[in-house]
PDB file of N, CA and C in Angstrom:
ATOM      1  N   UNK A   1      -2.257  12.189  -5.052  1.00  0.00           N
ATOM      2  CA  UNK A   1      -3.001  11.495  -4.043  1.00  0.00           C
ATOM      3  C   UNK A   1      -2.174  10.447  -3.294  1.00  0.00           C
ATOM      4  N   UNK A   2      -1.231  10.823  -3.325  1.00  0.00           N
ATOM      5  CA  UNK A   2       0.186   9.421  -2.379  1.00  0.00           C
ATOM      6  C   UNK A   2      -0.244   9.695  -1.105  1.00  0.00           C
ATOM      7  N   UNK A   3      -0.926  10.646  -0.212  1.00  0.00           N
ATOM      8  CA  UNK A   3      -1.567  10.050   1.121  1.00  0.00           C
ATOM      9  C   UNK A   3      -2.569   9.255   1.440  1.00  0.00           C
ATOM     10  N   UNK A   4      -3.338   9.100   0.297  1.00  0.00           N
ATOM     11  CA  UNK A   4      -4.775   7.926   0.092  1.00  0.00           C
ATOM     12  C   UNK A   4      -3.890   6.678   0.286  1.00  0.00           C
ATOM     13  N   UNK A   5      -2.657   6.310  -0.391  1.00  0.00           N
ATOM     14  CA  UNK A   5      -1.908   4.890  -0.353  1.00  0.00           C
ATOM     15  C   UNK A   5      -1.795   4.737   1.026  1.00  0.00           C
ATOM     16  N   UNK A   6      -1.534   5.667   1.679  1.00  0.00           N
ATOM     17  CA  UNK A   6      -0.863   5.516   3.007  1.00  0.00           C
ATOM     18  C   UNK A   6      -2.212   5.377   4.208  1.00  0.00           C
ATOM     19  N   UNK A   7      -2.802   5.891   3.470  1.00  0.00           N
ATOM     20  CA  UNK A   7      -4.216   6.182   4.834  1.00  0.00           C
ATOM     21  C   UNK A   7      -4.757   4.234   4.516  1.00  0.00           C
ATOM     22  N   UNK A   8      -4.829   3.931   3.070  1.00  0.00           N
ATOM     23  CA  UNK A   8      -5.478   2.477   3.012  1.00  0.00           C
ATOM     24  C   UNK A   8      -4.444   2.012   3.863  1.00  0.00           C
ATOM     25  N   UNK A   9      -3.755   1.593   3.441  1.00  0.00           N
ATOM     26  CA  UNK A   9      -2.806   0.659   4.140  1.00  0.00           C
ATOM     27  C   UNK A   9      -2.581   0.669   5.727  1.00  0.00           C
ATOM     28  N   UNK A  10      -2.610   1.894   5.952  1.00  0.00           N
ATOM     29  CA  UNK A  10      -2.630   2.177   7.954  1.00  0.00           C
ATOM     30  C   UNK A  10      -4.232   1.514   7.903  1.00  0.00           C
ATOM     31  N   UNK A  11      -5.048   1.943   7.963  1.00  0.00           N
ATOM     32  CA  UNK A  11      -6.604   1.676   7.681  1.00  0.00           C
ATOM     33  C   UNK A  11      -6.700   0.181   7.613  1.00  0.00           C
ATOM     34  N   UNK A  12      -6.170  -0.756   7.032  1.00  0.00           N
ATOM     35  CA  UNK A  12      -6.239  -2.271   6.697  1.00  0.00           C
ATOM     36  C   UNK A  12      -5.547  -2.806   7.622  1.00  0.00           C
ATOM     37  N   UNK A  13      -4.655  -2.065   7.821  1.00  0.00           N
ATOM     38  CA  UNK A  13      -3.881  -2.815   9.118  1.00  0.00           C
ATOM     39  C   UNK A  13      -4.727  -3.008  10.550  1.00  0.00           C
ATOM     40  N   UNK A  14      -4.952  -1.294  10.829  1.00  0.00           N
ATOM     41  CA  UNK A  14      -5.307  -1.254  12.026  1.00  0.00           C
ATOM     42  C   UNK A  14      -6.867  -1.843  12.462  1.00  0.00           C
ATOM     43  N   UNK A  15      -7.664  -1.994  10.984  1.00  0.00           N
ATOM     44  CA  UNK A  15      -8.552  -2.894  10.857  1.00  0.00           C
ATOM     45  C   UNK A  15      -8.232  -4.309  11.302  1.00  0.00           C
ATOM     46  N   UNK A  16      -7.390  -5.163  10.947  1.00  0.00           N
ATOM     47  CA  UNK A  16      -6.764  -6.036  11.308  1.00  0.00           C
ATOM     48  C   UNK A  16      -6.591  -6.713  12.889  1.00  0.00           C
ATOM     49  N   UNK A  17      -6.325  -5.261  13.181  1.00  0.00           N
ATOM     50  CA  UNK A  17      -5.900  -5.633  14.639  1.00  0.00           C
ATOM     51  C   UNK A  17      -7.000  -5.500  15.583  1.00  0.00           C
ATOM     52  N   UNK A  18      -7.867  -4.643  15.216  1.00  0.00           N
ATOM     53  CA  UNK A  18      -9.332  -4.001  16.433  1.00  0.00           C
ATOM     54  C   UNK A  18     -10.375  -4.701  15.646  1.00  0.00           C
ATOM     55  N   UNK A  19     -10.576  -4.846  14.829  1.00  0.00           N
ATOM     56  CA  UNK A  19     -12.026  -5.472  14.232  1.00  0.00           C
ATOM     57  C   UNK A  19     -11.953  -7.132  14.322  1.00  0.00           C
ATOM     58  N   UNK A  20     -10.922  -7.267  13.751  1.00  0.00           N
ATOM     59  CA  UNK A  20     -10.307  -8.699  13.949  1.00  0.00           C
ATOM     60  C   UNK A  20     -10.017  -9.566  14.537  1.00  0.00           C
ATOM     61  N   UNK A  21      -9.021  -9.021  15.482  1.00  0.00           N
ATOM     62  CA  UNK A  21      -8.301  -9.509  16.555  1.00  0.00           C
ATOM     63  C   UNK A  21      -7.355  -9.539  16.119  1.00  0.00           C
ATOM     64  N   UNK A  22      -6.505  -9.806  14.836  1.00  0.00           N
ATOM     65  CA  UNK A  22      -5.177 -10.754  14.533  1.00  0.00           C
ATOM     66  C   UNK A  22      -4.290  -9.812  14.155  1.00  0.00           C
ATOM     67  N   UNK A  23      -2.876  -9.922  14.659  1.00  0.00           N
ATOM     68  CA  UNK A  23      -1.764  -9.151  14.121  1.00  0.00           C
ATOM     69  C   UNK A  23      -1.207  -9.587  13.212  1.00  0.00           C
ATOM     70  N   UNK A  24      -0.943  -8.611  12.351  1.00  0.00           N
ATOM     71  CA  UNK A  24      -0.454  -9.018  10.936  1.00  0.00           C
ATOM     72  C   UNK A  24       1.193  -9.910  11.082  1.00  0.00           C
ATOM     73  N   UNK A  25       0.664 -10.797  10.030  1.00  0.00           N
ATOM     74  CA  UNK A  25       2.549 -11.932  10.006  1.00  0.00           C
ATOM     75  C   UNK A  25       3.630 -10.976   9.291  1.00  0.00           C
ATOM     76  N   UNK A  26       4.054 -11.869   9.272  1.00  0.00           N
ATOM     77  CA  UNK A  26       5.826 -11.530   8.460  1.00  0.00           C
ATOM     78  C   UNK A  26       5.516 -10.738   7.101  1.00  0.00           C
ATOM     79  N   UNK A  27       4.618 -11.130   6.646  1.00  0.00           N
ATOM     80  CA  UNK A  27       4.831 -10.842   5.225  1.00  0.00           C
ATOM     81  C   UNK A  27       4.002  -9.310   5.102  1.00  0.00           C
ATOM     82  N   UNK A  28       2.674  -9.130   5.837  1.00  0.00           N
ATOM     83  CA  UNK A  28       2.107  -8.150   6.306  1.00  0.00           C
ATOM     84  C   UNK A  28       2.488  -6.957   6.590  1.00  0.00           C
ATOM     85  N   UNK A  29       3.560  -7.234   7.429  1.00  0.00           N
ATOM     86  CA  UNK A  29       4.541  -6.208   8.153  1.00  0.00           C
ATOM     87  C   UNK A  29       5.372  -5.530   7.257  1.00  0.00           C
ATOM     88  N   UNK A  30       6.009  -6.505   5.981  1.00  0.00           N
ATOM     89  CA  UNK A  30       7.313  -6.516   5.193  1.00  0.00           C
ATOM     90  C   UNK A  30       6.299  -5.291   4.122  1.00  0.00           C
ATOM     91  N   UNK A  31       4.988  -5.757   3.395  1.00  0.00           N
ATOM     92  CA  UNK A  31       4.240  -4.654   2.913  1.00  0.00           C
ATOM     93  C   UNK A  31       3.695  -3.519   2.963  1.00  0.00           C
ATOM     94  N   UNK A  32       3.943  -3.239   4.926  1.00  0.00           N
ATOM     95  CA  UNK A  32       3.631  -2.047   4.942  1.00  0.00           C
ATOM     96  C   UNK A  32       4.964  -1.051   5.036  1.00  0.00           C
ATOM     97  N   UNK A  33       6.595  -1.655   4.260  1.00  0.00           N
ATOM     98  CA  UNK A  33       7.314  -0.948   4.618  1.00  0.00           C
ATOM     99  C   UNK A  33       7.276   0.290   3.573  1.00  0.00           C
ATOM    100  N   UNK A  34       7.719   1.584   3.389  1.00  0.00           N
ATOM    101  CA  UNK A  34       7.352   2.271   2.289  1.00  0.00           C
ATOM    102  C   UNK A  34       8.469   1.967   0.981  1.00  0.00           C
ATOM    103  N   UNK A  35       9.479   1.122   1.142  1.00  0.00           N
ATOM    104  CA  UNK A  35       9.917   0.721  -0.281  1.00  0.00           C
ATOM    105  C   UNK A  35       9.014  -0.358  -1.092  1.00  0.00           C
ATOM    106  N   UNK A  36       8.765  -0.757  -0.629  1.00  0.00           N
ATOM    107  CA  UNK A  36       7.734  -2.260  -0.924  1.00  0.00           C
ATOM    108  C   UNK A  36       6.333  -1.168  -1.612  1.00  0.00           C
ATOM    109  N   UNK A  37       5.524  -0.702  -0.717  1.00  0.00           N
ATOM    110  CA  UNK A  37       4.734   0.140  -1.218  1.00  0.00           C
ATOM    111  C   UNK A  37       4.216   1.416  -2.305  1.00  0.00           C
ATOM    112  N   UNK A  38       6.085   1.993  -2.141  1.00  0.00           N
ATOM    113  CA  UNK A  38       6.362   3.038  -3.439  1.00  0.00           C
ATOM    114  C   UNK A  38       6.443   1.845  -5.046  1.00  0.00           C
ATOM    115  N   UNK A  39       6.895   0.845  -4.840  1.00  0.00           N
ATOM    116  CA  UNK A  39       7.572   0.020  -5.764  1.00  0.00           C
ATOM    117  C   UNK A  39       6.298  -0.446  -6.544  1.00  0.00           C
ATOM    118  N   UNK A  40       5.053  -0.913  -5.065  1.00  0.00           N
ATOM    119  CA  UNK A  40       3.765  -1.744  -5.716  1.00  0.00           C
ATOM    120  C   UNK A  40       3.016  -0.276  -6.499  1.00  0.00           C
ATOM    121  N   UNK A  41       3.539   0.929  -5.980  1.00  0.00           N
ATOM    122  CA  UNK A  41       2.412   2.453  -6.489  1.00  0.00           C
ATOM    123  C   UNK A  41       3.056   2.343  -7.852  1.00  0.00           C
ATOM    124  N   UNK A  42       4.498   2.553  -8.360  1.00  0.00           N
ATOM    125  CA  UNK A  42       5.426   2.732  -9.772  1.00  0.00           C
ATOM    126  C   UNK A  42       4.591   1.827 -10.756  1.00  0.00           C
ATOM    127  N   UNK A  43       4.710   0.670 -10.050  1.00  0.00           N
ATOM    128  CA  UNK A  43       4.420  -0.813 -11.165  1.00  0.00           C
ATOM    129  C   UNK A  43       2.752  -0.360 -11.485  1.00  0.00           C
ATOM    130  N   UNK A  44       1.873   0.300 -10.905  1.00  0.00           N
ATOM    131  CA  UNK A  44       0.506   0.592 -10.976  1.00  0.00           C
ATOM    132  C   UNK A  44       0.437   2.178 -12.250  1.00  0.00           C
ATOM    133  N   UNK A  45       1.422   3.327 -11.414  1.00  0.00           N
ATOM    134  CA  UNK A  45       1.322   4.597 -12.154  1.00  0.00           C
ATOM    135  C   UNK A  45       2.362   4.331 -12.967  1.00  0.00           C
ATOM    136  N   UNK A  46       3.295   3.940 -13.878  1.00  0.00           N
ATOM    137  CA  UNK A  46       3.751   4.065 -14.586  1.00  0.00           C
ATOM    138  C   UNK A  46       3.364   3.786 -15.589  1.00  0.00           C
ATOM    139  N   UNK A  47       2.609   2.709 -16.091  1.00  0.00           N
ATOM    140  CA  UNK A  47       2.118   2.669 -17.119  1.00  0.00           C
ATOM    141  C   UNK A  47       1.063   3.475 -17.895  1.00  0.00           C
ATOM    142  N   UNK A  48       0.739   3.873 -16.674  1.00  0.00           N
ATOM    143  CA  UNK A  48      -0.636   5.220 -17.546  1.00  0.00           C
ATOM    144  C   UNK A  48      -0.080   6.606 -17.888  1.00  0.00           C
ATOM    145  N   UNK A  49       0.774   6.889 -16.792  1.00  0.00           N
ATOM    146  CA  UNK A  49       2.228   7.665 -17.385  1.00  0.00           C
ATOM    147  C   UNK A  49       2.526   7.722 -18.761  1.00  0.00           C
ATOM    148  N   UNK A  50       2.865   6.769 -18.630  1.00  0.00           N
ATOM    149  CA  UNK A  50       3.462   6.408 -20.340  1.00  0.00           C
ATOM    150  C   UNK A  50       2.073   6.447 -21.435  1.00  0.00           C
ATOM    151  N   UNK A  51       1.240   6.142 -21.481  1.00  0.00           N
ATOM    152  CA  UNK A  51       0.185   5.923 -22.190  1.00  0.00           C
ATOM    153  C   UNK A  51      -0.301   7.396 -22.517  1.00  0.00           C
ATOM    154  N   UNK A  52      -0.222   8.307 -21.704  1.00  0.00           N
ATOM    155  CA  UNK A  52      -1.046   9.865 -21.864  1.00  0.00           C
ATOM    156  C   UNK A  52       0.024  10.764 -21.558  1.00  0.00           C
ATOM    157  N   UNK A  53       1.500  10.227 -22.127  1.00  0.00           N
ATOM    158  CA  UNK A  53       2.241  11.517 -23.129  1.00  0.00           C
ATOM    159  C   UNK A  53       1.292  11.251 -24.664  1.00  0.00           C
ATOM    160  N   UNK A  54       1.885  12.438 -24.988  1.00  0.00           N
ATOM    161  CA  UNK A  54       1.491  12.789 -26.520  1.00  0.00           C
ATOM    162  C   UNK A  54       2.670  12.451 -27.130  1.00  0.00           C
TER     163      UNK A  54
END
């Protein structure tokens, strides 16, 4: 399901900008890059990974 990550995150943004008004800052921008994002998915799926080998 790694296109659900991608659809929230476009989705929150572009929420942001039309519902809102406000363009996302520095730090906003820096989270939607996809290293930042693969890194926050690892730190989430890896541990359950590990948990449901046998």
């Amino acid at each position: 399901m790694p296109p659900m990550g991608g659809i929230c995150i476009v989705g929150s943004i572009l929420w942001l900008l039309l519902a809102q008004g406000q363009r996302p800052d520095r730090c906003g921008v820096m989270g939607m890059a996809p290293p930042v994002c693969l890194t926050g998915s690892a730190i989430i799926l890896l541990p359950q990974a590990r948990l449901s080998r046998p």
